[in-house]
Protein backbone atom coordinates (compact mmCIF):
# COMPACT_ATOMS: atom_id res chain seq x y z
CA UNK A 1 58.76 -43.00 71.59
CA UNK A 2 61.96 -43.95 70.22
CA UNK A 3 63.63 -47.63 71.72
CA UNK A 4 66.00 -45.94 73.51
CA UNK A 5 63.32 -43.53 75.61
CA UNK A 6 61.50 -46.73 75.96
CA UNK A 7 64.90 -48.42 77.22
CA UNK A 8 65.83 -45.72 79.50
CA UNK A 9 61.88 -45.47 81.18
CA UNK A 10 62.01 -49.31 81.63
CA UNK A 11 65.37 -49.12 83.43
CA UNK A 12 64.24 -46.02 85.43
CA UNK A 13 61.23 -47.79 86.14
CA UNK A 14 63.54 -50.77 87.14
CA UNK A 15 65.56 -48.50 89.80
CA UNK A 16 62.27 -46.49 90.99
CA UNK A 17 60.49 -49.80 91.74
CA UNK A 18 63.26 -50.72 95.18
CA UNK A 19 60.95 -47.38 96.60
CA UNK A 20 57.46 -49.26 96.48
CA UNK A 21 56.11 -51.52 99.27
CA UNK A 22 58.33 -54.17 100.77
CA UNK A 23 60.72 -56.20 98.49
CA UNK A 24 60.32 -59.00 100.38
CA UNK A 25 58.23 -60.64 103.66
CA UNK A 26 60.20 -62.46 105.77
CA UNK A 27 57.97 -64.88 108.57
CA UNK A 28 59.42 -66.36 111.70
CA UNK A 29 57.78 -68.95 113.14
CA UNK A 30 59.21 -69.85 116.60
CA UNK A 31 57.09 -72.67 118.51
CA UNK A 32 53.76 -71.60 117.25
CA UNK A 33 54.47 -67.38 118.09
CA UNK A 34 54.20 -66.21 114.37
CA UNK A 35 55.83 -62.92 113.41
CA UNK A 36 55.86 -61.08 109.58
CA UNK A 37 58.85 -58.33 108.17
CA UNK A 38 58.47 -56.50 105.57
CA UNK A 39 61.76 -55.21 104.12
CA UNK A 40 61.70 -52.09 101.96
CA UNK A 41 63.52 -52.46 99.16
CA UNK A 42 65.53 -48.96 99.51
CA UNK A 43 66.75 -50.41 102.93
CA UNK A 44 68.68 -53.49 101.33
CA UNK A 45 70.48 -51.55 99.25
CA UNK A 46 73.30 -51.63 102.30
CA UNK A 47 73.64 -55.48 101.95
CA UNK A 48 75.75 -57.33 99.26
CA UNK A 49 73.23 -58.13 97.34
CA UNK A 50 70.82 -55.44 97.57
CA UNK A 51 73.62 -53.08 96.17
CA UNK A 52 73.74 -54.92 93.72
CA UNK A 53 70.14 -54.21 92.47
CA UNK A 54 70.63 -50.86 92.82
CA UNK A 55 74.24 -51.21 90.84
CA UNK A 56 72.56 -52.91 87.97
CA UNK A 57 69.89 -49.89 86.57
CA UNK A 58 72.92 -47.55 87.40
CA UNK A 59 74.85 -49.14 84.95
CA UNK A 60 71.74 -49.61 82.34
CA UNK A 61 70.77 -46.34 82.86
CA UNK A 62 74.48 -44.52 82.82
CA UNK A 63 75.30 -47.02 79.33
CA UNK A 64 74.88 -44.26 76.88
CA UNK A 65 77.76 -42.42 78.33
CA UNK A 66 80.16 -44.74 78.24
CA UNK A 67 78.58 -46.85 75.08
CA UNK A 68 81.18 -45.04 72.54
CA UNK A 69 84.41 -46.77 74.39
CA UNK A 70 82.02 -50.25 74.20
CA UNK A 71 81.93 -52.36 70.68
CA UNK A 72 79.03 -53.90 71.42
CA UNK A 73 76.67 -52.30 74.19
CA UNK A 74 73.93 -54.83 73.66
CA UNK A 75 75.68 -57.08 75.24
CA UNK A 76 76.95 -55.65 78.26
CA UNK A 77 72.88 -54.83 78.40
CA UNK A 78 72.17 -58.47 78.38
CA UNK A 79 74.84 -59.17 80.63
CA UNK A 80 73.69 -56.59 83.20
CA UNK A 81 70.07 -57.86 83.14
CA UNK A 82 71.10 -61.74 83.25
CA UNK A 83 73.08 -60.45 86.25
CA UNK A 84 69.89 -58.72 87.66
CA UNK A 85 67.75 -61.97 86.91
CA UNK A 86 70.80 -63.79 88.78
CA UNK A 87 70.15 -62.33 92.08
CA UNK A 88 66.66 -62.56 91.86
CA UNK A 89 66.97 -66.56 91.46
CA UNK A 90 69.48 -66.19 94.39
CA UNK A 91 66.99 -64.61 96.60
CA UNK A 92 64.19 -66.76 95.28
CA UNK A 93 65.68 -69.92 95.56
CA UNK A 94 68.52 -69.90 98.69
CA UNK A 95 66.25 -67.84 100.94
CA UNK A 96 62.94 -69.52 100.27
CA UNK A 97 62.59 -71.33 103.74
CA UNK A 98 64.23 -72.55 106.31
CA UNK A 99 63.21 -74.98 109.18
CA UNK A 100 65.16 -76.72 112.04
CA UNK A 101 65.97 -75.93 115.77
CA UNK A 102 67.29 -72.53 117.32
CA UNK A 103 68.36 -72.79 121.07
CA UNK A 104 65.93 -76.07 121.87
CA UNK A 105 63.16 -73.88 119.83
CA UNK A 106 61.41 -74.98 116.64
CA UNK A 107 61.72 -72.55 114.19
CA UNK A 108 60.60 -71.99 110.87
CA UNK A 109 61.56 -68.86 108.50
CA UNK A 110 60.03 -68.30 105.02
CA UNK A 111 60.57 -65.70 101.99
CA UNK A 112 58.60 -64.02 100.25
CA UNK A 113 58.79 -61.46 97.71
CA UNK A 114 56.28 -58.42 98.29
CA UNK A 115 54.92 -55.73 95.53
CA UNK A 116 58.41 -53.95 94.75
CA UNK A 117 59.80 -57.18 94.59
CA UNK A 118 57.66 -58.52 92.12
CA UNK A 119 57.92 -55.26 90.26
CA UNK A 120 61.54 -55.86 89.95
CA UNK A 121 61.30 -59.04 89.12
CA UNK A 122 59.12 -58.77 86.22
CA UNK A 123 60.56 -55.58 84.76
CA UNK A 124 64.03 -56.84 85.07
CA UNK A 125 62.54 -60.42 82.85
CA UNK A 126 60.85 -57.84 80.87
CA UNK A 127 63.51 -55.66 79.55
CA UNK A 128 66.14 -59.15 79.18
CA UNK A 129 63.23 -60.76 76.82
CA UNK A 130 62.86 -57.51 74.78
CA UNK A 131 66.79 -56.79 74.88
CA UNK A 132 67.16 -60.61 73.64
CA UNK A 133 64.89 -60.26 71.21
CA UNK A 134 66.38 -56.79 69.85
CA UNK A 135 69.90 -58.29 70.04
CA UNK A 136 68.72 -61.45 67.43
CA UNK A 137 66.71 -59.02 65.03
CA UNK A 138 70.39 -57.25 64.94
CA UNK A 139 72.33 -60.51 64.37
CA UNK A 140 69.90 -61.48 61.68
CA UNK A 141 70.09 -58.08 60.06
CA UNK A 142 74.20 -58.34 59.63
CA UNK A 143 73.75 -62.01 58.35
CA UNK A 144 71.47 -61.33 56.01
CA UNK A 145 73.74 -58.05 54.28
């Protein structure tokens, strides 16, 4: 396979992977009663930031048409994915858990990513390493002419 079908099967595996399992578990605790979500991840995609991981692939995937009118499409790549990578910290870090009092109750509320969202999480690391690394071996192959 050439990079680019190996590009575009990592980024439609990117997209695909919002339609397996949850994306994330969220668990309410509320005075001892203890109750788990799962989200799917093809139901976020009507929230800010869950349109935004489905905006990201999109854009990956729909590059090659527009990649004539763009200098240098590695970048915007990069750029896409470090956005992609972006939101997952968001969601990782800001929703991880919460704890204080609702109404006189105690309640606690933890995050937690499930299958698709590891899925997405490690393919979207996955193709920002490998489009990092293709993006130096470039550079170094203009310095060196």
């Amino acid at each position: 396979m050439t990079e680019k079908n190996i590009r575009m099967v990592s980024y439609v595996l990117l997209l695909l992977s919002l339609f397996v399992g949850n994306f994330y578990k969220v668990q309410a605790d509320i005075n001892g009663f203890v109750k788990v979500e799962g989200v799917k991840g093809h139901t976020i995609v009507g929230d800010g930031i869950g349109f935004l991981l489905l905006l990201f692939p999109l854009l990956l995937i729909t590059l090659p048409l527009y990649q004539g009118k763009i200098k240098q499409a590695e970048r915007f790549r990069i750029g896409y994915l470090i956005g992609n990578m972006g939101m997952m910290l968001h969601l990782l870090l800001f929703m991880r858990h919460y704890s204080g009092s609702l109404d006189e109750e105690w309640v606690s509320i933890s995050f937690r990513l499930g299958l698709s969202g590891w899925l997405y999480l490690m393919l979207s690391a996955g193709n920002l390493i490998w489009e990092w690394h293709h993006y130096r071996k470039g550079q170094q192959s203009i310095q060196e002419r």
